[in-house]
N, C-alpha and C. Protein backbone atom coordinates (compact mmCIF):
# COMPACT_ATOMS: atom_id res chain seq x y z
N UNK A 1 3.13 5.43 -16.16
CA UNK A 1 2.85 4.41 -15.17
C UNK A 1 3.70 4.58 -13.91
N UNK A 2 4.88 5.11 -14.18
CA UNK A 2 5.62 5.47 -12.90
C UNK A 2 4.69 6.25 -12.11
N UNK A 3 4.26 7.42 -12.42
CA UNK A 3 3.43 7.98 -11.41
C UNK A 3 2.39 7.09 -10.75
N UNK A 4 1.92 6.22 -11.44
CA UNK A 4 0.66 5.75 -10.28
C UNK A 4 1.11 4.67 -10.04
N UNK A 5 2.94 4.28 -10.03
CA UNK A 5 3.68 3.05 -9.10
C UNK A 5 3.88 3.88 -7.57
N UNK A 6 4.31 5.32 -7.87
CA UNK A 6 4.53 5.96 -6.97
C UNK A 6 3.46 6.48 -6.29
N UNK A 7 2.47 6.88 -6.46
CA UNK A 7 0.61 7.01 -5.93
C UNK A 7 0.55 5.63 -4.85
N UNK A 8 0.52 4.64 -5.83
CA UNK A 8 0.11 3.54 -4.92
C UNK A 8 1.41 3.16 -4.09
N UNK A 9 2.42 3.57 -3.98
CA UNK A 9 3.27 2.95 -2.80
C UNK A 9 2.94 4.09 -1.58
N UNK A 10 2.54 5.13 -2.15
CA UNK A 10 2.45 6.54 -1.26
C UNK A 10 1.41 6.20 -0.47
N UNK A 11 0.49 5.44 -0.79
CA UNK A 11 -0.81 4.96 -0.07
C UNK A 11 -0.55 3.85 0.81
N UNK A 12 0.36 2.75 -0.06
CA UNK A 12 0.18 1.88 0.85
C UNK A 12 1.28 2.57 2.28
N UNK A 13 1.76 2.87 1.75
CA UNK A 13 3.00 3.35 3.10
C UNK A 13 2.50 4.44 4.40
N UNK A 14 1.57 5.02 3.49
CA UNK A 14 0.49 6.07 4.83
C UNK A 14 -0.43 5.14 5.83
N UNK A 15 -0.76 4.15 5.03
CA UNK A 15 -1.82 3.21 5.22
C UNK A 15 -1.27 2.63 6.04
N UNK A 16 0.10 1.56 6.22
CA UNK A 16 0.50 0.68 7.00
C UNK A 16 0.90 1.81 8.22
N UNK A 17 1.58 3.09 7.90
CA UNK A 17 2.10 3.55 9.12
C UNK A 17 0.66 3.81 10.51
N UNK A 18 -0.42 4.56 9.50
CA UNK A 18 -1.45 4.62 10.30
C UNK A 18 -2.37 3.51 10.77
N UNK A 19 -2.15 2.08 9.81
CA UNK A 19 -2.59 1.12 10.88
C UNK A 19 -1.75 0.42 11.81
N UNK A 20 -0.10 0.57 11.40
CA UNK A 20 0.64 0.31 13.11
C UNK A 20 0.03 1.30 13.65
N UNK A 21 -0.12 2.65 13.61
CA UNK A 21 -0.31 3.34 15.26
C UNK A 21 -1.37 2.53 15.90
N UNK A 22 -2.48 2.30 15.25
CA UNK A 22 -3.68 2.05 15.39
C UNK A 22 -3.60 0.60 16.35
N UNK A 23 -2.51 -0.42 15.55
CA UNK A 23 -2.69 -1.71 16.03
C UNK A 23 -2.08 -1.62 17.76
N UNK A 24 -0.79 -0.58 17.31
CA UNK A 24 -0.21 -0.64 18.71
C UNK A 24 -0.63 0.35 19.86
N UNK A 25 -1.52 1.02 19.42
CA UNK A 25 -2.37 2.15 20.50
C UNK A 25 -3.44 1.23 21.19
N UNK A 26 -3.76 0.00 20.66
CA UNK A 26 -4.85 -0.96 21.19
C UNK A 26 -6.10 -1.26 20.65
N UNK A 27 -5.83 -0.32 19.26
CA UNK A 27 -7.18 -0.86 18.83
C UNK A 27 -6.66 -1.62 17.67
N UNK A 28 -6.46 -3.03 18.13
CA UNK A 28 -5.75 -4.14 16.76
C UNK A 28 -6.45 -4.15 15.75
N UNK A 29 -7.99 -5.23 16.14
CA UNK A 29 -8.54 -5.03 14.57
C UNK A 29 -8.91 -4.00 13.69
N UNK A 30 -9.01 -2.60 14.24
CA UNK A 30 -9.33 -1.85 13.45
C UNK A 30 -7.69 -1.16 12.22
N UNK A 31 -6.46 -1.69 13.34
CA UNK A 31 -5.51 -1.65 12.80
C UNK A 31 -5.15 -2.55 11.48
N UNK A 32 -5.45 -3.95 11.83
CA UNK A 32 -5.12 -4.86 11.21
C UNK A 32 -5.69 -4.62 9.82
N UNK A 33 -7.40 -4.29 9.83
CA UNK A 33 -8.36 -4.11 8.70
C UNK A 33 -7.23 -3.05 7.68
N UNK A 34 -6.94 -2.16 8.13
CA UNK A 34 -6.39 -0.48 7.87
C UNK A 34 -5.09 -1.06 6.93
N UNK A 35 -4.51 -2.29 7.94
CA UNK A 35 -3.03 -2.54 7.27
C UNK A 35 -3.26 -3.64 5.86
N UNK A 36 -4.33 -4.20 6.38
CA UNK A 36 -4.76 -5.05 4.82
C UNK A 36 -5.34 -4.47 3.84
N UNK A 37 -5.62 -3.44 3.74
CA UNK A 37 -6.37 -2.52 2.38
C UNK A 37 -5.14 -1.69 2.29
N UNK A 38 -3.77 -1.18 2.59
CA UNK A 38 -3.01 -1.09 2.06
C UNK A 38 -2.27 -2.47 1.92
N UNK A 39 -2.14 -3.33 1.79
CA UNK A 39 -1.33 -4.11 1.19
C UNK A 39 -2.03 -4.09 0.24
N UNK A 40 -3.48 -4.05 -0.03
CA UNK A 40 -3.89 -4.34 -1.29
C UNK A 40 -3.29 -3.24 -2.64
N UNK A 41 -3.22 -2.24 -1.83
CA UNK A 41 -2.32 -1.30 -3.06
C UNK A 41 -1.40 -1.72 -3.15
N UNK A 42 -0.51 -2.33 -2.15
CA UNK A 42 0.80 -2.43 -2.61
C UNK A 42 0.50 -3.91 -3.70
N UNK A 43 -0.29 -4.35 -3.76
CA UNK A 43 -0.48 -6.01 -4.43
C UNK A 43 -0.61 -5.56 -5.76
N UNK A 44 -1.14 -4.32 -6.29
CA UNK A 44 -1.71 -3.48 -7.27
C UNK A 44 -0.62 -2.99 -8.32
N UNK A 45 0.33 -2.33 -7.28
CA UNK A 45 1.60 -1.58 -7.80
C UNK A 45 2.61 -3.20 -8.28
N UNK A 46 2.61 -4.19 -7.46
CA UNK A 46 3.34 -5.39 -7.83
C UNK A 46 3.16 -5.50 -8.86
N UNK A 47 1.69 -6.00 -9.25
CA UNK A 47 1.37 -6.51 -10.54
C UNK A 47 1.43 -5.32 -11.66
N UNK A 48 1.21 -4.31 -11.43
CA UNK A 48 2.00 -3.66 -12.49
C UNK A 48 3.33 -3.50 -12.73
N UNK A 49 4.25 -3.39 -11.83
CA UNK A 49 5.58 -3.91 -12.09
C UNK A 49 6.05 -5.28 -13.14
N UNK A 50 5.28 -6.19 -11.64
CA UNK A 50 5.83 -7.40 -12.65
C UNK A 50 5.34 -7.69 -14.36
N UNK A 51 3.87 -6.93 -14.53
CA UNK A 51 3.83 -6.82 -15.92
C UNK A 51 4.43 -6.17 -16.92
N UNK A 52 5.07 -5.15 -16.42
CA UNK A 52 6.27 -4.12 -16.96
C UNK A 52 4.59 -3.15 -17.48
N UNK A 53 4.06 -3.00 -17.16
CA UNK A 53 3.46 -1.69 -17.97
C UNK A 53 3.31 -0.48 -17.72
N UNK A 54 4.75 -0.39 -17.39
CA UNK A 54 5.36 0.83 -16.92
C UNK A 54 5.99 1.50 -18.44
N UNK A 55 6.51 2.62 -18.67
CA UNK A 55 7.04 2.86 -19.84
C UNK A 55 8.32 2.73 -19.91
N UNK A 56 8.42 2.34 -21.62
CA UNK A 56 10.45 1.97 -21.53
C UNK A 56 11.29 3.23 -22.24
N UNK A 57 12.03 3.49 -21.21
CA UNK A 57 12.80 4.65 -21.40
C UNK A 57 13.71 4.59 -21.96
């Protein structure tokens, strides 16, 4: 499960950087859309955290 904690932060973090460029180059909403479908990964990786179903080492 570590690997796909680390998948999905890898996404959301590409995701937010390329919808700041986006928001602050002038095209907002298409930024804004870009930055809310990565948070949704990051909402993804949360809830697997907070469920622990990650493996115990």
């Amino acid at each position: 499960m570590r690997l796909l904690r680390n998948i999905l932060n890898t996404i959301f973090i590409i995701g937010a950087l390329i919808g700041m460029a986006l928001f602050y180059m002038g095209h907002k909403e298409t930024g804004t859309y870009i930055i809310i479908a990565a948070m949704a990964f990051k909402f993804v990786e949360v809830v697997v955290r907070l469920l622990k179903l990650e493996e115990k080492n």
